[in-house]
PDB file of N, CA and C in Angstrom:
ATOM      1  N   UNK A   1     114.296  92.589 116.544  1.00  0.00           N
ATOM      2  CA  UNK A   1     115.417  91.716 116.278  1.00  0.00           C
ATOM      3  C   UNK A   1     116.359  92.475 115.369  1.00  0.00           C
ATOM      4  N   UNK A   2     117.606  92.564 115.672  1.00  0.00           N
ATOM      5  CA  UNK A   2     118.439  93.497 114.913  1.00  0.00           C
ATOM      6  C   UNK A   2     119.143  92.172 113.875  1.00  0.00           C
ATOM      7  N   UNK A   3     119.663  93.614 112.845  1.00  0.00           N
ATOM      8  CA  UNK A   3     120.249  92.545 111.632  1.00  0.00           C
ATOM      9  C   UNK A   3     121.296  91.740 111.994  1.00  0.00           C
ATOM     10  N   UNK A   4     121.860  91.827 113.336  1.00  0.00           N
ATOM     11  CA  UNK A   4     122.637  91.020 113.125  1.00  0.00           C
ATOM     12  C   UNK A   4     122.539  89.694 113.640  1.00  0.00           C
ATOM     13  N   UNK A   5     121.560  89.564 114.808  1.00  0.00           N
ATOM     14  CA  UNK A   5     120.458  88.209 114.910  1.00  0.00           C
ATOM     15  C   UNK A   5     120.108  87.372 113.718  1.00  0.00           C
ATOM     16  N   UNK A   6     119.566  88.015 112.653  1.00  0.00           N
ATOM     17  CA  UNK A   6     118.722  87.925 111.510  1.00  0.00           C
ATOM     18  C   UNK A   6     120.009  86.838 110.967  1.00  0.00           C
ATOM     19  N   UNK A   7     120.989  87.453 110.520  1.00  0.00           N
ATOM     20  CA  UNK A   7     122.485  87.132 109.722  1.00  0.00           C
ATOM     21  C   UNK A   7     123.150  86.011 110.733  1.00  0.00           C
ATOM     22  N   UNK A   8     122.995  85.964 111.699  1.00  0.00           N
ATOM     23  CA  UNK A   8     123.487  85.075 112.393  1.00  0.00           C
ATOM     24  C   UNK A   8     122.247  83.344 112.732  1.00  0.00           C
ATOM     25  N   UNK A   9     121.246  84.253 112.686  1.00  0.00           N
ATOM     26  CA  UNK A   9     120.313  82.761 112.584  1.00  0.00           C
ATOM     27  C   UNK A   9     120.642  81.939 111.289  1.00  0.00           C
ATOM     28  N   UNK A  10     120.785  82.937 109.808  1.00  0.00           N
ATOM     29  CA  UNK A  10     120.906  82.418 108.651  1.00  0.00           C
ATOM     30  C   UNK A  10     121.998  81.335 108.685  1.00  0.00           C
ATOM     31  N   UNK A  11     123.026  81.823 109.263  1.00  0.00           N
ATOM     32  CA  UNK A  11     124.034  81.252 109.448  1.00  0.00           C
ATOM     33  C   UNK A  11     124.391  80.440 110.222  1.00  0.00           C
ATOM     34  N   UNK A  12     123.744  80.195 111.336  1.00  0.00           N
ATOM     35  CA  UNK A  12     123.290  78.575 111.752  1.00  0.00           C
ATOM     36  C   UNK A  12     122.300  77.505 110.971  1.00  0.00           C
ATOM     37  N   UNK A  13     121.210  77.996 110.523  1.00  0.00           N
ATOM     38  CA  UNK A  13     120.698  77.548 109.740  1.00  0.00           C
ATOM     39  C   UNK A  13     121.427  77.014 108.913  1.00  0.00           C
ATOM     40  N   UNK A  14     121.962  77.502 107.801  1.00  0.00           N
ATOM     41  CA  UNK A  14     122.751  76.670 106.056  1.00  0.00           C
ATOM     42  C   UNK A  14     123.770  75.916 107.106  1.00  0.00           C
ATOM     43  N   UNK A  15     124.772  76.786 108.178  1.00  0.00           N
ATOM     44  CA  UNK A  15     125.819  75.684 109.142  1.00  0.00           C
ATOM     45  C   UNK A  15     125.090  74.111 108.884  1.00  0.00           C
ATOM     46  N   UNK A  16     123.781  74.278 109.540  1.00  0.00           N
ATOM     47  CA  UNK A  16     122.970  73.171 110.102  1.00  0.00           C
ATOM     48  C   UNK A  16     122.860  72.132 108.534  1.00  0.00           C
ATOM     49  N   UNK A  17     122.126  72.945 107.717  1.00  0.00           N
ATOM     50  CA  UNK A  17     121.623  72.029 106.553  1.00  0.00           C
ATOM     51  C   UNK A  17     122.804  71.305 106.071  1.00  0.00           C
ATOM     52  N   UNK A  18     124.643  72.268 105.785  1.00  0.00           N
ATOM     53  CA  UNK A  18     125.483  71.768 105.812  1.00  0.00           C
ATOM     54  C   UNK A  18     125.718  70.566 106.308  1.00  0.00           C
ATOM     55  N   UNK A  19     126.081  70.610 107.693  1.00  0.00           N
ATOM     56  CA  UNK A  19     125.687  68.896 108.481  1.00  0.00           C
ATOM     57  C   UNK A  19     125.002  68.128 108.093  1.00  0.00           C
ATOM     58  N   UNK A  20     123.875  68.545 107.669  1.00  0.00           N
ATOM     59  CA  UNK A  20     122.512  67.286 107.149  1.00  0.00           C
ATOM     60  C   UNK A  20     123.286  66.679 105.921  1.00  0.00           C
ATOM     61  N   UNK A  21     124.028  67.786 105.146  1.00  0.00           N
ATOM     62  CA  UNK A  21     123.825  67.035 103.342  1.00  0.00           C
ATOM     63  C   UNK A  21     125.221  66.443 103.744  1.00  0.00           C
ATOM     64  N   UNK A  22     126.018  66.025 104.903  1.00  0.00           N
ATOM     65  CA  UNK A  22     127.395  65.450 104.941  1.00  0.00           C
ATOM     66  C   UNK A  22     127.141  63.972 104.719  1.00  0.00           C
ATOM     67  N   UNK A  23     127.538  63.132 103.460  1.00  0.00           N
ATOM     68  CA  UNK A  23     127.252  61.624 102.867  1.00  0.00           C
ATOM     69  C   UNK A  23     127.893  60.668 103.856  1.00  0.00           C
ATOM     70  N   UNK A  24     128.991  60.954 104.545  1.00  0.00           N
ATOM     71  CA  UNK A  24     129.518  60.337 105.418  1.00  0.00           C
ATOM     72  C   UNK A  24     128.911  60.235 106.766  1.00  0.00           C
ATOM     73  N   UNK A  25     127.818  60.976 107.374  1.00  0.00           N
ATOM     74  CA  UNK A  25     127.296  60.881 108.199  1.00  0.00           C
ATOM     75  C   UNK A  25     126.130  59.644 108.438  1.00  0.00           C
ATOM     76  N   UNK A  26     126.478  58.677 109.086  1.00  0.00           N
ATOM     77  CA  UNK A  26     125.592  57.222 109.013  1.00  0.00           C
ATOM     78  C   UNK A  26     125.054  56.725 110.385  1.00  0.00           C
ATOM     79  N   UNK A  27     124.223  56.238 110.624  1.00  0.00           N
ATOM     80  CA  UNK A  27     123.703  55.453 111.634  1.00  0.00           C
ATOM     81  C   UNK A  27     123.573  56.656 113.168  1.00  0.00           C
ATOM     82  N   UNK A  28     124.119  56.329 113.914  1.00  0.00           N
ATOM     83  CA  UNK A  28     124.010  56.887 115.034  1.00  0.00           C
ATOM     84  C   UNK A  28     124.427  58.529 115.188  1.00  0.00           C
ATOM     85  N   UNK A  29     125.674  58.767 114.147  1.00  0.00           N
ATOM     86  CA  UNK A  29     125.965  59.773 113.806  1.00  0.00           C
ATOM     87  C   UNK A  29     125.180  60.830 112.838  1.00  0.00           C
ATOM     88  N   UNK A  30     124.278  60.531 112.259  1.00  0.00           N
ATOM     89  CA  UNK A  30     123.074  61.168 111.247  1.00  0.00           C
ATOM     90  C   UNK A  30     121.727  60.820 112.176  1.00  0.00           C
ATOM     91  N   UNK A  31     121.609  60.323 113.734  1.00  0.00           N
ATOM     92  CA  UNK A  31     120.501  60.255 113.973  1.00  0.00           C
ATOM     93  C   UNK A  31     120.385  61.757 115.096  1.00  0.00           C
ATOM     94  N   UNK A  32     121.747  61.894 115.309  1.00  0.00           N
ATOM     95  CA  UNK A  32     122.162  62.843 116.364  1.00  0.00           C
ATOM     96  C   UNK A  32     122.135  64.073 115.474  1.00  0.00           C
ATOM     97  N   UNK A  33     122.798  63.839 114.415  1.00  0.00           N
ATOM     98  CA  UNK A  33     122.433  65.630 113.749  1.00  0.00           C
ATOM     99  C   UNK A  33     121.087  65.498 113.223  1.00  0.00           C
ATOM    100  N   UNK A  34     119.853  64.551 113.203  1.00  0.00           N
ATOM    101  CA  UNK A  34     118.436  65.084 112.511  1.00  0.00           C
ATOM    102  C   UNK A  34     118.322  65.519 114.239  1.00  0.00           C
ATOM    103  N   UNK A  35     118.337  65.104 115.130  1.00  0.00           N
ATOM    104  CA  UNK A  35     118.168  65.260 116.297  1.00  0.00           C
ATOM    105  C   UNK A  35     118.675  66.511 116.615  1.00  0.00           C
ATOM    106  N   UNK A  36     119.736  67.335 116.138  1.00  0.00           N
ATOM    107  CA  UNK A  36     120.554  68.398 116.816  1.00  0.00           C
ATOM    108  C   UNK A  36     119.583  69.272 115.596  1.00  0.00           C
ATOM    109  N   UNK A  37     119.502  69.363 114.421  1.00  0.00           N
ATOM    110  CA  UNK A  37     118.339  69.922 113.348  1.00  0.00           C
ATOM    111  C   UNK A  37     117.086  69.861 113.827  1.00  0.00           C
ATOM    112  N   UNK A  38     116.536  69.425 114.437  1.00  0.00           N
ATOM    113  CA  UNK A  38     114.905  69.296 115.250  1.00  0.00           C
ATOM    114  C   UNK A  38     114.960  70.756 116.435  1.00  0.00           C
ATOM    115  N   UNK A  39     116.134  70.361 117.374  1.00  0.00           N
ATOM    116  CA  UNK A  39     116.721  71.051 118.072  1.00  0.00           C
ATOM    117  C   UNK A  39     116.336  72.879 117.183  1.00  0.00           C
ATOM    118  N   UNK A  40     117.241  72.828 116.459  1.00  0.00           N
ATOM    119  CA  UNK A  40     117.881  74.285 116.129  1.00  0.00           C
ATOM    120  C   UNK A  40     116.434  74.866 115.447  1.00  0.00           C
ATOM    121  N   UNK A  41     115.811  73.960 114.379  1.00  0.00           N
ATOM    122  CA  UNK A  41     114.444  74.444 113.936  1.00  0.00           C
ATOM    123  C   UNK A  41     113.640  74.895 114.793  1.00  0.00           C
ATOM    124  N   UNK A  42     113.214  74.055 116.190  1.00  0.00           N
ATOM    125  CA  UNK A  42     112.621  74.900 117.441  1.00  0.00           C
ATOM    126  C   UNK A  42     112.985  76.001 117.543  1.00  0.00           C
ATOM    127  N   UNK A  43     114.264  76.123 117.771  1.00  0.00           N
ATOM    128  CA  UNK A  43     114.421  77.474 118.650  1.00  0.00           C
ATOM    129  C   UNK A  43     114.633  78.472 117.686  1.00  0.00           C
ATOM    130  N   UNK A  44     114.877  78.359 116.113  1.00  0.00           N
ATOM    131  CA  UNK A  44     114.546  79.140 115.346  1.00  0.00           C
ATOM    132  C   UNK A  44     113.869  79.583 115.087  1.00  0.00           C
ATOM    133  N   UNK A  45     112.667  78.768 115.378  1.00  0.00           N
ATOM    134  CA  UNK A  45     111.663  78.896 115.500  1.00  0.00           C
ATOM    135  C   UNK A  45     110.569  80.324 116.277  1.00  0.00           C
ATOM    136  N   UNK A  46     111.289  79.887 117.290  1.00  0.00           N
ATOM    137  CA  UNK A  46     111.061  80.740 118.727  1.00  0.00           C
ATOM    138  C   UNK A  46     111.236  82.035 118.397  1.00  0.00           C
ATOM    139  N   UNK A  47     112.426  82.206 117.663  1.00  0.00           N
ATOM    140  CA  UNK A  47     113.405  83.837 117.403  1.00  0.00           C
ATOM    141  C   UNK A  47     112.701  84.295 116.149  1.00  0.00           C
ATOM    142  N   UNK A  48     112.138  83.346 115.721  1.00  0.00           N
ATOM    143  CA  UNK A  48     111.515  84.428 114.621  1.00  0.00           C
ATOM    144  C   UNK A  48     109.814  84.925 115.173  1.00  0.00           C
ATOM    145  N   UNK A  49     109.228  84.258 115.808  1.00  0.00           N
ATOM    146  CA  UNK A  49     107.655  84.082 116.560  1.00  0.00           C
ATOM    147  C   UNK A  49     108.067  85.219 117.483  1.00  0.00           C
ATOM    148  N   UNK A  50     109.268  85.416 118.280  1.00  0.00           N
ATOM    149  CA  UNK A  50     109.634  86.845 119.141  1.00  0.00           C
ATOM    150  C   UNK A  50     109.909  87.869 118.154  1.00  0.00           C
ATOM    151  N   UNK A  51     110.355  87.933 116.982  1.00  0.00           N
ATOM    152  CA  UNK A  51     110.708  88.763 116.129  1.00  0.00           C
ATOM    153  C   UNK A  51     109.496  89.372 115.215  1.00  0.00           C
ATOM    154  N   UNK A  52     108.310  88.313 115.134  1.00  0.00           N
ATOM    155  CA  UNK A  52     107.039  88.844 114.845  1.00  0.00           C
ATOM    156  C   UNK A  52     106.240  89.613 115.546  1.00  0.00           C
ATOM    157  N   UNK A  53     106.444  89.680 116.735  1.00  0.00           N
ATOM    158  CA  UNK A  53     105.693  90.179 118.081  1.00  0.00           C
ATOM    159  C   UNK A  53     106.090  91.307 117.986  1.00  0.00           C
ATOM    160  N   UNK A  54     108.006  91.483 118.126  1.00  0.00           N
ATOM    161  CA  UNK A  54     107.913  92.643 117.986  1.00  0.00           C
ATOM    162  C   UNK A  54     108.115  93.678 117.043  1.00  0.00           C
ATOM    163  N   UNK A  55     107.944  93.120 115.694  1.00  0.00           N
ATOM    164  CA  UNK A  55     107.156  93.668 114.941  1.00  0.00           C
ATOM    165  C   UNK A  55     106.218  94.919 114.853  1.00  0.00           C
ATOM    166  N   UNK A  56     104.832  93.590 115.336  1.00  0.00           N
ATOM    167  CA  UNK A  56     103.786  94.234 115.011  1.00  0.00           C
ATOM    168  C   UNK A  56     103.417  95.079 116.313  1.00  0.00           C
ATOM    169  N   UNK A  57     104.246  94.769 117.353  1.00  0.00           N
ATOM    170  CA  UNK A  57     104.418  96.088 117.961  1.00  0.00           C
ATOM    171  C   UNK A  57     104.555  97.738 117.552  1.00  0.00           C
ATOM    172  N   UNK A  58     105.987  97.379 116.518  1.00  0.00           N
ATOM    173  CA  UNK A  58     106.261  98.773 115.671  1.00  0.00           C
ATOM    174  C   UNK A  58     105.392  99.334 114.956  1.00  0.00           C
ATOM    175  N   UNK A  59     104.437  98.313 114.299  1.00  0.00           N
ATOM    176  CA  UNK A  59     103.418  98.512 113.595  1.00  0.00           C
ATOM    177  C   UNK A  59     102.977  99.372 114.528  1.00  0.00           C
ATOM    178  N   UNK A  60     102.169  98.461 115.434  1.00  0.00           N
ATOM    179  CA  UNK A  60     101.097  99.311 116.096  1.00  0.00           C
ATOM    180  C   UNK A  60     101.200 100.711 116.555  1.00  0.00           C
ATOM    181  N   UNK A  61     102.305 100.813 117.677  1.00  0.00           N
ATOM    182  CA  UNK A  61     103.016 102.264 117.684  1.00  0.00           C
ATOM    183  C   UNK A  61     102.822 103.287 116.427  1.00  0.00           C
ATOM    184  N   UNK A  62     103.431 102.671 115.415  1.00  0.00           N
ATOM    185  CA  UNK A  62     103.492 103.748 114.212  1.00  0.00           C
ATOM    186  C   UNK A  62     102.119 104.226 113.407  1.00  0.00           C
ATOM    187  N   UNK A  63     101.151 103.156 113.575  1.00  0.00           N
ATOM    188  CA  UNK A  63      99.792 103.079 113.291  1.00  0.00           C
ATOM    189  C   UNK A  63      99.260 104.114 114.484  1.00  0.00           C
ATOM    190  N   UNK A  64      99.410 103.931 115.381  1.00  0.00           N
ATOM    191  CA  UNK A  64      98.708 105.271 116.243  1.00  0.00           C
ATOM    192  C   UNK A  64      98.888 106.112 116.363  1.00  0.00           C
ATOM    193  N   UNK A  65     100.365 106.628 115.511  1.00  0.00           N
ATOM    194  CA  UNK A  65     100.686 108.073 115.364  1.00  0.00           C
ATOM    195  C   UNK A  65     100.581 109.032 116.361  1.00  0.00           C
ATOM    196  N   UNK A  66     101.150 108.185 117.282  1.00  0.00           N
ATOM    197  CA  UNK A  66     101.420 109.205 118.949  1.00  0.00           C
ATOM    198  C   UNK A  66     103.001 109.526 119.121  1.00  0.00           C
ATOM    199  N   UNK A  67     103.299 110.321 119.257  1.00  0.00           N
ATOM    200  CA  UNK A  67     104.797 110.815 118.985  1.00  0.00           C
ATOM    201  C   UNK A  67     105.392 110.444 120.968  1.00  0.00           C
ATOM    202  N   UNK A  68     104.099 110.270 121.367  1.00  0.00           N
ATOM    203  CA  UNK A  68     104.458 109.894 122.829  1.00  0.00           C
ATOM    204  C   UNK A  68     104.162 108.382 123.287  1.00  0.00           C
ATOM    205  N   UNK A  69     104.043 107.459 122.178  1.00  0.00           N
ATOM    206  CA  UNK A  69     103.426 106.126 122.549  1.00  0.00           C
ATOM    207  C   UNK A  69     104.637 105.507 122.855  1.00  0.00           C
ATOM    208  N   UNK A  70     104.986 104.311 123.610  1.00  0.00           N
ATOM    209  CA  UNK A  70     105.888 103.883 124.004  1.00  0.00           C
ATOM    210  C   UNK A  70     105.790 102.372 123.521  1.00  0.00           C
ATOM    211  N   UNK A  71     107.145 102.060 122.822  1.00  0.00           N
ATOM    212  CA  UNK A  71     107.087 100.239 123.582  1.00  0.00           C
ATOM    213  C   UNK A  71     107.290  99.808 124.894  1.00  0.00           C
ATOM    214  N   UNK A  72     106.930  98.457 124.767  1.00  0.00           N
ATOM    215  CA  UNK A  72     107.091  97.604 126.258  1.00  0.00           C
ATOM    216  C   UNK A  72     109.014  97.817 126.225  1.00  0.00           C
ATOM    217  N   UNK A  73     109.634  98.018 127.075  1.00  0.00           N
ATOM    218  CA  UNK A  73     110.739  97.530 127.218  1.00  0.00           C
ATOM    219  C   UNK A  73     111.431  96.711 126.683  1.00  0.00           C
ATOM    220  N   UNK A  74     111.552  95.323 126.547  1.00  0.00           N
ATOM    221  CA  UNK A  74     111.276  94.217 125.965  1.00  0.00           C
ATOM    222  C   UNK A  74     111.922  94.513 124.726  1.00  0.00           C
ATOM    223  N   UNK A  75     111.232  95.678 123.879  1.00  0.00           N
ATOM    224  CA  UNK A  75     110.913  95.827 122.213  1.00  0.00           C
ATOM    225  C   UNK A  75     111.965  96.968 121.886  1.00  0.00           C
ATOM    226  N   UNK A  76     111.578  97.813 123.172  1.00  0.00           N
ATOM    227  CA  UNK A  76     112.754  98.686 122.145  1.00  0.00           C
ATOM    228  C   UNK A  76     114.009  98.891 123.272  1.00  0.00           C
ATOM    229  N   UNK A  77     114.402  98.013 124.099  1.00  0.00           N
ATOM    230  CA  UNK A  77     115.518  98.266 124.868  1.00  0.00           C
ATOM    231  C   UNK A  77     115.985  99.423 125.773  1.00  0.00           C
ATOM    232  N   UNK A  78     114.943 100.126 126.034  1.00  0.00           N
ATOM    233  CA  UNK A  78     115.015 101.156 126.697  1.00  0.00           C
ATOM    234  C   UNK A  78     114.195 101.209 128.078  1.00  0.00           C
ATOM    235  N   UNK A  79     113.942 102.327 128.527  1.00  0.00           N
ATOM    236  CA  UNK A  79     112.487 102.484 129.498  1.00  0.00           C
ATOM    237  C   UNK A  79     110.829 102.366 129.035  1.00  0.00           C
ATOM    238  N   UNK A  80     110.581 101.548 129.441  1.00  0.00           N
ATOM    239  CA  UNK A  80     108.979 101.744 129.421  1.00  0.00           C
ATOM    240  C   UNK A  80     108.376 102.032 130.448  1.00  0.00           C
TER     241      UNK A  80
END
């Protein structure tokens, strides 16, 4: 996951919490943003659980100290 994923999740995120702490938001209109916040936490969710994976991918690679080991495609955007 490159930094600018990283900086851009952040920034939906506080966007999001923003919405939550709005006092004027009441009834049907505050049921739709905990609802649109349920939403965004999932899939933030998701991007960071893919961002762990490939991770410990790098790990692993770098842990086996093969100057010829490859990632899956997927991980490092290239050929596998």
């Amino acid at each position: 996951m490159g930094k600018g994923v990283c900086s851009d999740l952040n920034t939906h995120l506080l966007a999001q919490l923003e919405r939550l702490s709005d006092k004027n938001l009441k009834g049907d209109e505050l049921r739709d943003e905990i609802d649109r916040a349920k939403a965004v936490a999932n899939v933030s969710a998701q991007v960071i659980a893919n961002a762990n994976v490939a991770l410990k991918a790098f790990k692993m690679k770098d842990e086996a100290m093969d100057a010829n080991a490859r990632l899956p495609r997927m991980f490092s955007g290239g050929d596998a």
